[in-house]
Protein backbone atom coordinates (compact mmCIF):
# COMPACT_ATOMS: atom_id res chain seq x y z
CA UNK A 1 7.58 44.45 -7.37
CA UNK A 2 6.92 41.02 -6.47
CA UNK A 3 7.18 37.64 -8.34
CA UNK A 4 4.04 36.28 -9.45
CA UNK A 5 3.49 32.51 -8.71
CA UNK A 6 0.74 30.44 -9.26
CA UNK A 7 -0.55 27.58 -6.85
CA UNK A 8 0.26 24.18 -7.65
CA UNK A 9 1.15 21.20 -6.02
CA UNK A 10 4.63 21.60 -7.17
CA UNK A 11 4.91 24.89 -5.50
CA UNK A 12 3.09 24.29 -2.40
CA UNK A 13 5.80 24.30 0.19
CA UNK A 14 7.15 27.38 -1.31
CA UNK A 15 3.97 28.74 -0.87
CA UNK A 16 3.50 27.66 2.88
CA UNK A 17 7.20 28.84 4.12
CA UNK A 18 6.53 32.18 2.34
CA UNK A 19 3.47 32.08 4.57
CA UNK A 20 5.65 31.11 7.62
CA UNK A 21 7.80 33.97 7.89
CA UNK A 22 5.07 36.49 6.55
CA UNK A 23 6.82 36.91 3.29
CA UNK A 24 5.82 37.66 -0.44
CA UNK A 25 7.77 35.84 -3.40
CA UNK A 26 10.83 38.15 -4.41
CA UNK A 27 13.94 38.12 -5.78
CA UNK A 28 16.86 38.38 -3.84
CA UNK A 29 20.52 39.39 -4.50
CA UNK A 30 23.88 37.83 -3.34
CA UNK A 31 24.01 39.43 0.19
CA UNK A 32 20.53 38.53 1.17
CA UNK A 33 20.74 35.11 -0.21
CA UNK A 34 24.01 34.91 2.18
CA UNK A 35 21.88 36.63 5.02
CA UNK A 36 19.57 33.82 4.93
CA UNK A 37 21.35 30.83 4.10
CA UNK A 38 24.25 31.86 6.51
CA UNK A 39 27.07 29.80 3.84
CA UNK A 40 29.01 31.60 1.46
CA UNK A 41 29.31 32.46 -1.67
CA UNK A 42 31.62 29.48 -3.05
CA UNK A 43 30.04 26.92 -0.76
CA UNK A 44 26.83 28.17 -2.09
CA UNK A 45 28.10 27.46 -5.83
CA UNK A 46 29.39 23.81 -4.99
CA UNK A 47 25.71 22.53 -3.52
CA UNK A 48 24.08 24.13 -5.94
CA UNK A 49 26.41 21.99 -8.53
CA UNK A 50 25.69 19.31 -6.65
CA UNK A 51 21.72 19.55 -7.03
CA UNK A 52 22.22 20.56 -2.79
CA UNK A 53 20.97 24.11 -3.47
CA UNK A 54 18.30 26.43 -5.10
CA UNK A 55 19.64 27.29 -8.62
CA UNK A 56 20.44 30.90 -9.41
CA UNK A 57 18.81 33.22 -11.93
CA UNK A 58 20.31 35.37 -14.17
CA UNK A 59 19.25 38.80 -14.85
CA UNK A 60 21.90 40.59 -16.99
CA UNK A 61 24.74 40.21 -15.05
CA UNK A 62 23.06 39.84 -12.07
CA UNK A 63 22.58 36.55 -9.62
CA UNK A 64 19.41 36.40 -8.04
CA UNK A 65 17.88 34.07 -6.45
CA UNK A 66 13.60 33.32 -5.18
CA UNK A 67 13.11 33.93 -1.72
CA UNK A 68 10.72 30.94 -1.39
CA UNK A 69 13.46 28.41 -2.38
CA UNK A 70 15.99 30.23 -0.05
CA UNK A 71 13.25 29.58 2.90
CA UNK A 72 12.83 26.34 1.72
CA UNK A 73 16.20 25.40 1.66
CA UNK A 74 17.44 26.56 5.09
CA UNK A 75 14.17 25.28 6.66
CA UNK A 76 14.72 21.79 4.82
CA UNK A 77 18.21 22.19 6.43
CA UNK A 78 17.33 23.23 10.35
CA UNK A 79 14.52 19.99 9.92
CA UNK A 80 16.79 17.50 9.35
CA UNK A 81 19.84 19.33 11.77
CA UNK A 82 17.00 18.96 14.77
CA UNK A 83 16.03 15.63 13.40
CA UNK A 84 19.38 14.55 13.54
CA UNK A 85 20.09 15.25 17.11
């Protein structure tokens, strides 16, 4: 079951990087989220405290988080990585 999302400008590049790797907007739990962002679990809490990382969602007890904002936020971070070289 996939995550509806409408197009707007605000979600535009989540759009396009969903497009990128061939990917539908889903939800994804706490070992694909590491799987993709390649940081873990407590690193990923103190960015996203920080306003450095995609706020998670909570479903009952569970952490998810949207694939498209995962995507955007390692691509965002292997951009400037190669732009910083």
């Amino acid at each position: 079951m996939g995550v509806s999302m409408k197009t707007n400008q605000n979600n535009q590049p989540r759009v396009q990087v969903l497009n990128l790797y061939g990917e539908s907007e889903r939800l994804c739990k706490e070992k694909e989220r590491a799987s993709i962002t390649g940081i873990s679990r407590s690193q990923a809490w103190v960015l996203e405290n920080e306003g450095k990382f995609p706020r998670r969602k909570k479903i009952g007890r569970t952490n998810v988080w949207l694939l498209s904002e995962l995507l955007l936020w390692a691509n965002q971070l292997k951009e400037a990585n190669n732009n910083g070289q």
